[in-house]
N, C-alpha and C. Protein backbone atom coordinates (compact mmCIF):
# COMPACT_ATOMS: atom_id res chain seq x y z
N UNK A 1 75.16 150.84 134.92
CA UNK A 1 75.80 152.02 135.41
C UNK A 1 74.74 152.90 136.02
N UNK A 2 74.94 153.62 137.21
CA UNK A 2 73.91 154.22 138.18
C UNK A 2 74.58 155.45 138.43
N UNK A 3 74.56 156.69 137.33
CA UNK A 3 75.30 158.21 137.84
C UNK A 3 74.82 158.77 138.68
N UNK A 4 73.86 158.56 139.09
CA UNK A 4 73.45 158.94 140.92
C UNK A 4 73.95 158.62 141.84
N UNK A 5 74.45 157.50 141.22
CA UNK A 5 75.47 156.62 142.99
C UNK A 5 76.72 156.38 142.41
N UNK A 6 77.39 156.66 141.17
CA UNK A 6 78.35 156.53 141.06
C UNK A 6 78.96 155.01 140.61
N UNK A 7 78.27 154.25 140.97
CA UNK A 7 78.68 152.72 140.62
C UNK A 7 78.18 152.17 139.24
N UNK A 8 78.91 151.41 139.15
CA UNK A 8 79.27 150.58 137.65
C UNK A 8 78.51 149.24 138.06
N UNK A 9 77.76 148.35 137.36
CA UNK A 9 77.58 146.83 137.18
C UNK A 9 77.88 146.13 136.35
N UNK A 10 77.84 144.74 136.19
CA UNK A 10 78.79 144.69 134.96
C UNK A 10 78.36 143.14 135.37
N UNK A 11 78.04 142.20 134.27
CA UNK A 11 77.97 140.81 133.89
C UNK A 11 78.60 140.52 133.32
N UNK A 12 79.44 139.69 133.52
CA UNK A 12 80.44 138.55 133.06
C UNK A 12 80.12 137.19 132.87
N UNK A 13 80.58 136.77 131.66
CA UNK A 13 80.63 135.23 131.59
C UNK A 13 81.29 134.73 130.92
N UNK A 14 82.33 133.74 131.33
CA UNK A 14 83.61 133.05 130.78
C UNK A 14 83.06 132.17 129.37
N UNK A 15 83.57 132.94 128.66
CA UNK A 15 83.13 132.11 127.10
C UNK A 15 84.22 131.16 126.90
N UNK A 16 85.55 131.09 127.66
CA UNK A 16 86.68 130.12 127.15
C UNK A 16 86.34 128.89 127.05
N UNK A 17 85.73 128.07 127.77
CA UNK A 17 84.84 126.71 127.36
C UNK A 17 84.11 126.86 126.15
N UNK A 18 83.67 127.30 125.88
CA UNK A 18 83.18 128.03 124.33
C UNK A 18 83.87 127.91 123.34
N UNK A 19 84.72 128.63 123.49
CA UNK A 19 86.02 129.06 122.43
C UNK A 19 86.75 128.50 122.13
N UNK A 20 86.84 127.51 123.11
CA UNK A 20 88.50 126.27 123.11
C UNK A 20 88.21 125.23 121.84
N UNK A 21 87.16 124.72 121.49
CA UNK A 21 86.71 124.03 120.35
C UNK A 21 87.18 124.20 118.88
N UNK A 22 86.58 126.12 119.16
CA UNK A 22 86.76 126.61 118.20
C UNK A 22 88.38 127.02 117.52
N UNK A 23 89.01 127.33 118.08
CA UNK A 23 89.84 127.35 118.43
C UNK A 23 91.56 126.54 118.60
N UNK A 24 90.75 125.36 118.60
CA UNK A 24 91.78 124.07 118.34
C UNK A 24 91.62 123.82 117.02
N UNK A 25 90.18 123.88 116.78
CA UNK A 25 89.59 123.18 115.26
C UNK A 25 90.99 124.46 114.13
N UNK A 26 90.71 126.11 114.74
CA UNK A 26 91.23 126.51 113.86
C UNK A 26 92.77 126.26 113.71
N UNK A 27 93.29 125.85 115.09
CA UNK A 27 94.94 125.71 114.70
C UNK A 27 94.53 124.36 114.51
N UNK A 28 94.59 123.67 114.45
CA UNK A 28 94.78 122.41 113.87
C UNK A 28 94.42 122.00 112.29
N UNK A 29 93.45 122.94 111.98
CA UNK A 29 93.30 122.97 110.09
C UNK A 29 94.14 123.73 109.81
N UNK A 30 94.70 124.96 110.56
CA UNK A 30 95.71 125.88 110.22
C UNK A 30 97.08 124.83 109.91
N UNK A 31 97.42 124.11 110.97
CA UNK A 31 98.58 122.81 111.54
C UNK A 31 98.26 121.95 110.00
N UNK A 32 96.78 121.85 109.84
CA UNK A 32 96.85 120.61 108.64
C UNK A 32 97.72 121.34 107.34
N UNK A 33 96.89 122.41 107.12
CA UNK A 33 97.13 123.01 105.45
C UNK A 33 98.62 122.86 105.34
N UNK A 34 99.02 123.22 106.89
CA UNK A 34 101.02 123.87 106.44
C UNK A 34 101.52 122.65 106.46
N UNK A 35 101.06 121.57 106.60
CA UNK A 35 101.82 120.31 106.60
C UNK A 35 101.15 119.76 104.90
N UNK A 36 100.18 119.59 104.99
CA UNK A 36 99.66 119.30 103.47
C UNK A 36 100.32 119.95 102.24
N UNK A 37 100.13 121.47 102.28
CA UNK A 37 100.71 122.02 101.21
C UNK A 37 101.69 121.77 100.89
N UNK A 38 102.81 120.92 101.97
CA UNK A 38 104.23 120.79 101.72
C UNK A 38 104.76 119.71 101.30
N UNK A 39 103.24 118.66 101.29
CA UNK A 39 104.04 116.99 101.20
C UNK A 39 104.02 116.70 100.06
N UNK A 40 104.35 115.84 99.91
CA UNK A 40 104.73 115.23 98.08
C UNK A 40 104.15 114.08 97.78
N UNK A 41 102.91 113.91 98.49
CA UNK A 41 102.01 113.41 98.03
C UNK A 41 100.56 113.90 97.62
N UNK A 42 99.96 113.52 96.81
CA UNK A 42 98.37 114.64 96.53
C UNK A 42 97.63 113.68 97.76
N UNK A 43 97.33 115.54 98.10
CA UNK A 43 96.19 114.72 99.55
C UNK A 43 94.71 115.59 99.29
N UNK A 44 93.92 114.51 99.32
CA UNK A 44 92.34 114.79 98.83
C UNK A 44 91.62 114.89 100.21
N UNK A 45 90.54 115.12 100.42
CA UNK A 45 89.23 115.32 101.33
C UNK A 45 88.17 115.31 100.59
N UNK A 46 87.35 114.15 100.64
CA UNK A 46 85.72 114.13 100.07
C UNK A 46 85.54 113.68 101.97
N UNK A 47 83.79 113.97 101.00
CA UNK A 47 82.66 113.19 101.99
C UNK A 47 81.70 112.24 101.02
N UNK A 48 82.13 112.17 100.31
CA UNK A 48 81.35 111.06 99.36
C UNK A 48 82.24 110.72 98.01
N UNK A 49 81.74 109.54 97.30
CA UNK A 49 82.80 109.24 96.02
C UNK A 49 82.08 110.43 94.49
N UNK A 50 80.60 110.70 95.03
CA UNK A 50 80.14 111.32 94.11
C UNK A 50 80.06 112.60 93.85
N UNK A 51 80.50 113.08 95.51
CA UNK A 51 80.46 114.74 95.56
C UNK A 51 81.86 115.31 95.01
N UNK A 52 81.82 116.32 95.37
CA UNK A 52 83.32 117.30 95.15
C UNK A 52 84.23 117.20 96.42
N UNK A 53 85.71 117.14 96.22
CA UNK A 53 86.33 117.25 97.21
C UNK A 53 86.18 118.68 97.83
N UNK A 54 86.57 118.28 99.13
CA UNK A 54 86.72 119.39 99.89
C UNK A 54 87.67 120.03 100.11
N UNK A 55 89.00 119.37 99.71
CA UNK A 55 90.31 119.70 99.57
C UNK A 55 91.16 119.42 99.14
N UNK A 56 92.03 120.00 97.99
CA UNK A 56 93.06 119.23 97.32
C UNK A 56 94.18 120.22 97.91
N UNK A 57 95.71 119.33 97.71
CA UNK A 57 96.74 120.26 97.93
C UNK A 57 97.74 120.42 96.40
N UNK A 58 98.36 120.91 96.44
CA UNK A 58 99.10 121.42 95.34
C UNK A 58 99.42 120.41 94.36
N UNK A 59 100.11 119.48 95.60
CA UNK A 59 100.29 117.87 94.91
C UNK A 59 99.41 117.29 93.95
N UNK A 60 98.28 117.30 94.53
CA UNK A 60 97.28 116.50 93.78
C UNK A 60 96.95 117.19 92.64
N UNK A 61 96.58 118.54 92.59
CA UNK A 61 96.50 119.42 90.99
C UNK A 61 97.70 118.58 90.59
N UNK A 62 99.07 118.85 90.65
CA UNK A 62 100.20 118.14 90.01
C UNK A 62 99.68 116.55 89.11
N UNK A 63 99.38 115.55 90.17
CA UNK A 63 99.25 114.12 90.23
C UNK A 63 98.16 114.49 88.50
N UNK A 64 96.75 114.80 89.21
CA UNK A 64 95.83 114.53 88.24
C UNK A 64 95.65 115.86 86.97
N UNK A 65 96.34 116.85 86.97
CA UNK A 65 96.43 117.66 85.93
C UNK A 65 95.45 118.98 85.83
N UNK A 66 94.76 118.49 86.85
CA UNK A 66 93.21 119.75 87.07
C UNK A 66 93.97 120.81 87.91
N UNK A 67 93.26 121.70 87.98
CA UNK A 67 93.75 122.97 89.30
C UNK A 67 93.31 122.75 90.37
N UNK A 68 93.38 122.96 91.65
CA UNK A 68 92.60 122.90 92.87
C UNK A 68 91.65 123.38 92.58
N UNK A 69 90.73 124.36 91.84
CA UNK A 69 89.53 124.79 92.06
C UNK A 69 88.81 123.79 91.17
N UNK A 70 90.05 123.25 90.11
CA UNK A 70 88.55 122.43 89.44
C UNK A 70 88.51 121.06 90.28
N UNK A 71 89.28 120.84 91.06
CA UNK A 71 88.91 119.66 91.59
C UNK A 71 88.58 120.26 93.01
N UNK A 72 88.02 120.84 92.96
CA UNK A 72 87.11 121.43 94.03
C UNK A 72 85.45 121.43 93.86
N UNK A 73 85.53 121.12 92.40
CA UNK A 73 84.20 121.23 91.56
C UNK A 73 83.72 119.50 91.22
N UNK A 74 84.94 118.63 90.93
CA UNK A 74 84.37 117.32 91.11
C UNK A 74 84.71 116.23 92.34
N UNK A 75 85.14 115.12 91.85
CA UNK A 75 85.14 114.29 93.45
C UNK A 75 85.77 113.47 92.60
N UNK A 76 86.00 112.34 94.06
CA UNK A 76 86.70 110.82 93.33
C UNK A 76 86.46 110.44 92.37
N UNK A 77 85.01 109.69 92.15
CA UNK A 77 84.14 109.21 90.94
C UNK A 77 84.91 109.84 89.43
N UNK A 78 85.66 110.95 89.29
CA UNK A 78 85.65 111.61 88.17
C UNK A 78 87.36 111.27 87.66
N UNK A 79 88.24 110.57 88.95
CA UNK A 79 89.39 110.53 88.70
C UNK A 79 89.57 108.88 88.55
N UNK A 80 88.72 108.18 88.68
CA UNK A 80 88.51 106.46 89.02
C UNK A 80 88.60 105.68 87.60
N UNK A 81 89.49 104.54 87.26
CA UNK A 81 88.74 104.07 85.85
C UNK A 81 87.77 103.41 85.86
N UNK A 82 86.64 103.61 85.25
CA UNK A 82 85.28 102.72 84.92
C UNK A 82 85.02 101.36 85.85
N UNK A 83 86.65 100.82 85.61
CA UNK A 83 86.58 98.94 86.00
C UNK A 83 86.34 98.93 87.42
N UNK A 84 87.03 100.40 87.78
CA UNK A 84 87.60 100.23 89.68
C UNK A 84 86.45 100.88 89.99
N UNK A 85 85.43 101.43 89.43
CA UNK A 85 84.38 102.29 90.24
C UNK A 85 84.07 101.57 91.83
N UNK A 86 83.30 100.11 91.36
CA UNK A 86 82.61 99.13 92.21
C UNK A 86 83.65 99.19 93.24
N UNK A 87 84.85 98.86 92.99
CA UNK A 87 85.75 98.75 94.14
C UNK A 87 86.14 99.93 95.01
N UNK A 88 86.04 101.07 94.61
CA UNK A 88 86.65 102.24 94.92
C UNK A 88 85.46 102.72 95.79
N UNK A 89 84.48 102.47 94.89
CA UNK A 89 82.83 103.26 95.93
C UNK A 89 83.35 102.73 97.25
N UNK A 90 83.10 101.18 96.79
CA UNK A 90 82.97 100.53 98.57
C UNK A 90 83.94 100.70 99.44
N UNK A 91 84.80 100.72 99.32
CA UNK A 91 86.12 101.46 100.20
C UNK A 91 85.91 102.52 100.69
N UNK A 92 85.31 103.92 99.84
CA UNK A 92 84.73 104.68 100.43
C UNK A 92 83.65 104.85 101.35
N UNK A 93 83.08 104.28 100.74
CA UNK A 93 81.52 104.11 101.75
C UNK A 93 81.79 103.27 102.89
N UNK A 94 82.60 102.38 103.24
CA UNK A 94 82.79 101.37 104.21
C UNK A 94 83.88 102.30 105.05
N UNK A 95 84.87 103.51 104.72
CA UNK A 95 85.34 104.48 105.77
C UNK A 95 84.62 105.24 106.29
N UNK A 96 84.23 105.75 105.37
CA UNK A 96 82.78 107.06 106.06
C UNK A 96 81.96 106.41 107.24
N UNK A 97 81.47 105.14 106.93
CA UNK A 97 80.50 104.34 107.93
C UNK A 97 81.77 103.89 109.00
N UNK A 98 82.98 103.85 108.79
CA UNK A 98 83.43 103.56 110.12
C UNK A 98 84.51 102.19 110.03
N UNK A 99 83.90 101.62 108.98
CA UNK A 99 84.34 100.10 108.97
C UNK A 99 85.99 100.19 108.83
N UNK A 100 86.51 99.02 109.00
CA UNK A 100 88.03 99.18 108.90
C UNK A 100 88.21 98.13 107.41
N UNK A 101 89.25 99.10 106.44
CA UNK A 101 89.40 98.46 105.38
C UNK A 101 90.84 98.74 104.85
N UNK A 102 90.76 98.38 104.32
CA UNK A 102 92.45 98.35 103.74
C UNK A 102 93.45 99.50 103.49
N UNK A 103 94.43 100.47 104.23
CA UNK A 103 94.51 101.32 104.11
C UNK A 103 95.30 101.63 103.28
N UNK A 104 96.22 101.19 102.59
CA UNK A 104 97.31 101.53 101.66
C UNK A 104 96.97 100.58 100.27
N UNK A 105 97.02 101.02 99.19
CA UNK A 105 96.71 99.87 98.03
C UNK A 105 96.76 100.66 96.66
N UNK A 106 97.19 99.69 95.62
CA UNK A 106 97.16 100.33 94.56
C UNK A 106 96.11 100.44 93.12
N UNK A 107 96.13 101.13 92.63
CA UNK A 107 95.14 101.40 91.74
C UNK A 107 95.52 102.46 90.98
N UNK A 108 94.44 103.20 89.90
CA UNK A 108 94.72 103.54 88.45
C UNK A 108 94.12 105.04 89.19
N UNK A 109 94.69 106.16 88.39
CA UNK A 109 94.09 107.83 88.21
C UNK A 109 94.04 108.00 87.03
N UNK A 110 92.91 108.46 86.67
CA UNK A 110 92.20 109.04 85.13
C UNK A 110 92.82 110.76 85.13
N UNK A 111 93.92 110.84 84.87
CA UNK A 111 93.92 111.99 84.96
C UNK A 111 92.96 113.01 84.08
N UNK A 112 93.00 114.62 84.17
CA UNK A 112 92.30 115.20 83.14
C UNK A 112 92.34 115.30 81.42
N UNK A 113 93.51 114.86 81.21
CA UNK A 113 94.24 114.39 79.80
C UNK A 113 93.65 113.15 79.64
N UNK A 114 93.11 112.35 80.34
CA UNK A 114 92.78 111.53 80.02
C UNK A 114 93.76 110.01 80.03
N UNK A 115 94.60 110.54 80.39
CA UNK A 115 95.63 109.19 80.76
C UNK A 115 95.69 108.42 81.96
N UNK A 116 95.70 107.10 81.88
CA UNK A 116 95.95 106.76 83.14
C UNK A 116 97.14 106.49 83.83
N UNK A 117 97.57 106.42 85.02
CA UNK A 117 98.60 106.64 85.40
C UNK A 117 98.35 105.45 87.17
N UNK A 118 99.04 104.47 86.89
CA UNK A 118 99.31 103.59 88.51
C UNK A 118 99.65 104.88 89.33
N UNK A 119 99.04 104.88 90.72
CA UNK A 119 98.67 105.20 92.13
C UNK A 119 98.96 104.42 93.12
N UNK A 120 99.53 104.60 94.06
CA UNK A 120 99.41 104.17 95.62
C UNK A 120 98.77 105.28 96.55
N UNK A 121 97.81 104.36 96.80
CA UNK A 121 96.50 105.07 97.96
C UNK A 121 96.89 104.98 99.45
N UNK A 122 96.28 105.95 100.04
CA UNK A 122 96.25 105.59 101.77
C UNK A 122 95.56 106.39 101.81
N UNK A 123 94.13 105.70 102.51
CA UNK A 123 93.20 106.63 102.82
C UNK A 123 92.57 106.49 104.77
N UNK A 124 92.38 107.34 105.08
CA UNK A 124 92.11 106.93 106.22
C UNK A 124 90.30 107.48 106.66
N UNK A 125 89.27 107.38 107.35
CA UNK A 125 88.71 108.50 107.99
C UNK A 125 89.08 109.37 108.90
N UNK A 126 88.29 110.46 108.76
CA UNK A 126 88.81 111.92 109.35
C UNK A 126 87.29 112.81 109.38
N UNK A 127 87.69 113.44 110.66
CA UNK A 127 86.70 114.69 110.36
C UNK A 127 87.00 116.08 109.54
N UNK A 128 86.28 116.17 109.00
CA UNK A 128 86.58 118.00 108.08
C UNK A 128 85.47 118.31 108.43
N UNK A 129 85.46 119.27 109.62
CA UNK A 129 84.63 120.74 109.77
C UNK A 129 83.63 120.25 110.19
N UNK A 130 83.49 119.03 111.15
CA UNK A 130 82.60 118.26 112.52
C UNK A 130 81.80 117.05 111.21
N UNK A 131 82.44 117.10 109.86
CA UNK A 131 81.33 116.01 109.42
C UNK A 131 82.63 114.96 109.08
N UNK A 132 82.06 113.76 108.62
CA UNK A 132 82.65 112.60 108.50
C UNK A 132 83.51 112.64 106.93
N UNK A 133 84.34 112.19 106.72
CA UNK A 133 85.21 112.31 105.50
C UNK A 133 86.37 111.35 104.93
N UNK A 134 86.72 111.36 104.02
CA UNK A 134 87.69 110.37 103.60
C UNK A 134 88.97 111.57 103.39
N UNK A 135 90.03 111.01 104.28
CA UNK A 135 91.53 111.94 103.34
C UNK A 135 92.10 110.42 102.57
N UNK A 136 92.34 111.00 101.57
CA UNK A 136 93.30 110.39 101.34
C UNK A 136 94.50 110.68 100.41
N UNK A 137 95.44 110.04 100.68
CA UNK A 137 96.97 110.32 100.06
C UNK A 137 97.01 109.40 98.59
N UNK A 138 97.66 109.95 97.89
CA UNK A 138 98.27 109.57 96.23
C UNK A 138 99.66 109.92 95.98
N UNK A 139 100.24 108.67 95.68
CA UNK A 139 101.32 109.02 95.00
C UNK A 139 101.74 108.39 93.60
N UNK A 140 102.37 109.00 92.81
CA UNK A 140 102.69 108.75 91.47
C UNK A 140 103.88 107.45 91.87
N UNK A 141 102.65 105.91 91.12
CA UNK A 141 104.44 104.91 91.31
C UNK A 141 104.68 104.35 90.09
N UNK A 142 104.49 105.30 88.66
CA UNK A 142 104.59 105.01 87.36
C UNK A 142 105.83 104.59 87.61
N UNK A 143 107.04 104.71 88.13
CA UNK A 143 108.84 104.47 88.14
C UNK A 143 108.64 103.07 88.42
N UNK A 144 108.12 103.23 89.86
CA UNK A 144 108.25 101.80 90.30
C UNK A 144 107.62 100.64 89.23
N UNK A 145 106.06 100.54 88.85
CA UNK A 145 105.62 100.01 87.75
C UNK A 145 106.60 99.55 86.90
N UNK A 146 107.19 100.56 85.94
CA UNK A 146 107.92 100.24 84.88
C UNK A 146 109.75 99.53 85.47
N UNK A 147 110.29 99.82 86.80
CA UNK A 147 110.92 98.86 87.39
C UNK A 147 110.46 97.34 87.56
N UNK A 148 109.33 97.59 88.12
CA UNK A 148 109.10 96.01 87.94
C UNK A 148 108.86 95.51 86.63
N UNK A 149 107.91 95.74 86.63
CA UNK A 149 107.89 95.52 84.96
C UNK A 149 109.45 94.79 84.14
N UNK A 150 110.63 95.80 84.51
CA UNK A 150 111.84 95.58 84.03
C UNK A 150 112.24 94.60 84.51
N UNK A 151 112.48 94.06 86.38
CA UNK A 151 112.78 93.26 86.97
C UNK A 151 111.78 91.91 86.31
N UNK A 152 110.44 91.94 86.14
CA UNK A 152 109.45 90.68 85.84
C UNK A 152 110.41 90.26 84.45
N UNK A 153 110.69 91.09 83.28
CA UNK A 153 111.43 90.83 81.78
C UNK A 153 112.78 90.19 82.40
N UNK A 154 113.14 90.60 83.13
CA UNK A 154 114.95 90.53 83.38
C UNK A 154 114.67 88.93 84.09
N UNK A 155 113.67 88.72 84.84
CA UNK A 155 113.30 87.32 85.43
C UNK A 155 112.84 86.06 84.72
N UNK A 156 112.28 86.98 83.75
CA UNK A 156 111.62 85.69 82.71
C UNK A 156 112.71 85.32 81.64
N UNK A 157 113.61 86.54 81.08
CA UNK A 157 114.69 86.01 80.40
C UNK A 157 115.69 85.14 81.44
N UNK A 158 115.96 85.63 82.38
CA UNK A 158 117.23 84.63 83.73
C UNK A 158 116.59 83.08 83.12
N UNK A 159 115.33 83.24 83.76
CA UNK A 159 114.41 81.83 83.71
C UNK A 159 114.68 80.77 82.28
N UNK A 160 115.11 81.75 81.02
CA UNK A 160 114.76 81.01 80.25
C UNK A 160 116.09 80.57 79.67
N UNK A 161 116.84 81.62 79.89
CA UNK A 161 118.71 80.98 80.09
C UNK A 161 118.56 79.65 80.89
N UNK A 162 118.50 80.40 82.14
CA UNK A 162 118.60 79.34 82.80
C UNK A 162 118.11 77.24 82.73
N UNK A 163 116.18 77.67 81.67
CA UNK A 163 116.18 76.63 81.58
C UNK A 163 117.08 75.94 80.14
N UNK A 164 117.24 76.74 79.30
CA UNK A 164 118.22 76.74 77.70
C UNK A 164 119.49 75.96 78.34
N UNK A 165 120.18 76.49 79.65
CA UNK A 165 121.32 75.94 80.22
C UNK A 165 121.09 74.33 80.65
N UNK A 166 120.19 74.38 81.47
CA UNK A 166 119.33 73.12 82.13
C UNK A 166 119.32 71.64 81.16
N UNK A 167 118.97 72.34 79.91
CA UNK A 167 118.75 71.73 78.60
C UNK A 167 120.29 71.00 78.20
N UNK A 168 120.84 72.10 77.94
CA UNK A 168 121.90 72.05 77.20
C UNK A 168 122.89 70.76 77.95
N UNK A 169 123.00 70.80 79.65
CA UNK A 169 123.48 70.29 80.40
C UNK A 169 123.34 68.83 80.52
N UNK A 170 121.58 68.88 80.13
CA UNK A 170 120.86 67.19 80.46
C UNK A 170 121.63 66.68 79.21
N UNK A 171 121.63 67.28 77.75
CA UNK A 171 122.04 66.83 76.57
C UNK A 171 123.53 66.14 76.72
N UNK A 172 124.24 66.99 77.10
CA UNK A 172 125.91 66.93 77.87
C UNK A 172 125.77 65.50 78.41
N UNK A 173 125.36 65.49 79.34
CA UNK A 173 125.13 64.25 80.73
C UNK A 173 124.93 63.12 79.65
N UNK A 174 123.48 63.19 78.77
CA UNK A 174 123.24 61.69 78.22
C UNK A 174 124.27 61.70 77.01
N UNK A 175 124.97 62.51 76.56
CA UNK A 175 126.31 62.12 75.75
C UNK A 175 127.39 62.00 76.20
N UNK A 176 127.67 62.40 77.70
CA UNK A 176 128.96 61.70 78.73
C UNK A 176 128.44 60.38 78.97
N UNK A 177 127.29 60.19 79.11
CA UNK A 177 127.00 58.77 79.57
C UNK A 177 126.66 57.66 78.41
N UNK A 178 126.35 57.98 77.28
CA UNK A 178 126.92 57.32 76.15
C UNK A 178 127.97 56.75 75.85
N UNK A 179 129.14 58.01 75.99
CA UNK A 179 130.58 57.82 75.90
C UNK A 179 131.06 56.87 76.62
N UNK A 180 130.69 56.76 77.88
CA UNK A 180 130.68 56.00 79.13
C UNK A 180 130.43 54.45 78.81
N UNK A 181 129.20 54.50 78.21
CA UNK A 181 128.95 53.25 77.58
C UNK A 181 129.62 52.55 77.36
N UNK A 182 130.23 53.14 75.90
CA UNK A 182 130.62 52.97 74.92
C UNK A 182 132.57 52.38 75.18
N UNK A 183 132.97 53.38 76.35
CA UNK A 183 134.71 52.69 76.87
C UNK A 183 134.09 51.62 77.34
N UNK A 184 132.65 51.43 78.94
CA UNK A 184 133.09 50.28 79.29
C UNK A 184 133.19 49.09 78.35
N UNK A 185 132.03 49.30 76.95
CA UNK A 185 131.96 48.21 76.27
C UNK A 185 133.56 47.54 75.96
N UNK A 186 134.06 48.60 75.30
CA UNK A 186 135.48 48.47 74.96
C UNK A 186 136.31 48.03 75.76
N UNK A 187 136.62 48.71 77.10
CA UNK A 187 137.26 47.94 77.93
C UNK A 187 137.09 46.82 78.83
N UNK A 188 135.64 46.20 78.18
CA UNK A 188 135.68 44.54 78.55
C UNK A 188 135.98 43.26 77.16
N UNK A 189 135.94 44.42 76.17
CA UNK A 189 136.35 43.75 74.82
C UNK A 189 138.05 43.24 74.89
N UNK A 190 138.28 44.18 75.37
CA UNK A 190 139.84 44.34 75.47
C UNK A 190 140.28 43.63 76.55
N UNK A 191 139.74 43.50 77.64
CA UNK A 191 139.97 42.42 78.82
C UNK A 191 139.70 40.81 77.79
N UNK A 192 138.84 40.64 77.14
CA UNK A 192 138.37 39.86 76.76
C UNK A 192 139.54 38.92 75.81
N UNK A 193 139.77 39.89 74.53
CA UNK A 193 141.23 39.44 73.77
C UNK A 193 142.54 39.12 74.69
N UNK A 194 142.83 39.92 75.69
CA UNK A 194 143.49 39.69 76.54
C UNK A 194 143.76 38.62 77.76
């Protein structure tokens, strides 16, 4: 500004190339949370199996029994049983690096009670906040479990009717065919006197 001459100067520079990054990143985590908070599955965010998640939604406090802040404080590793560690690391570590691995599958949650409870996983990679990460989804399929479970009992008893029947039938057969015997003998005895 020059009050001697009356004129104004003034530098400009378009920050919107700038901003647009920023900007998407925020509606689109904004876009994530309101879709997350609402689903009915627990959805997690690590960047490692050993660190702390980066994000739980309501669900998942539900699923594993902790609050969001305390599972804000540990990570996968802490919800895993002992047996599945080996398997669970490498799944992780083989998304983070990129690799393509199995995306839907089932397995065990240690909840904070200490119980375990069957899971169906889907985990995918994702970025959270420009670094590399695992989301992944949980759902409770204790119902289904104990359905099958019911259907496997209800199959093995069918099976065993069925073979008890099998039995019973062959027994039938070699005492119709005894019987069988036993007229033709007779009715060549009887041709015979005759």
């Amino acid at each position: 500004y020059s009050h001697a001459e009356g004129q104004v100067g003034a530098l400009v520079t378009d920050i919107t190339l700038r901003m647009q990054p920023q900007a998407e990143s925020l509606y689109s985590e904004d876009g994530f949370h309101s879709i997350a908070e609402n689903a009915p599955e627990g959805i997690f965010i690590a960047t490692g199996f050993d660190g702390p998640f980066l994000y739980a939604n309501r669900c998942a406090s539900e699923l594993t029994g902790y609050s969001i802040d305390e599972l804000l404080q540990i990570g996968p590793a802490q919800l895993v049983p002992l047996e599945e560690y080996p398997c669970i690391k490498q799944r992780m570590d083989q998304r983070l690096s990129g690799e393509k691995v199995q995306e839907t599958y089932r397995t065990s949650l240690v909840r904070k009670d200490r119980q375990v409870m069957p899971i169906e996983v889907t985990g995918s990679r994702a970025l959270w906040r420009g670094r590399p990460a695992v989301l992944t989804m949980m759902r409770d399929v204790s119902q289904y479990v104990l359905k099958e479970e019911e259907l496997e009992q209800w199959a093995l008893g069918f099976k065993a009717e069925w073979q008890e029947a099998s039995r019973e039938l062959e027994l039938k057969n070699e005492e119709l065919a005894a019987q069988k015997m036993n007229l033709d003998r007779t009715n060549r005895e009887v041709v015979k006197i005759n």
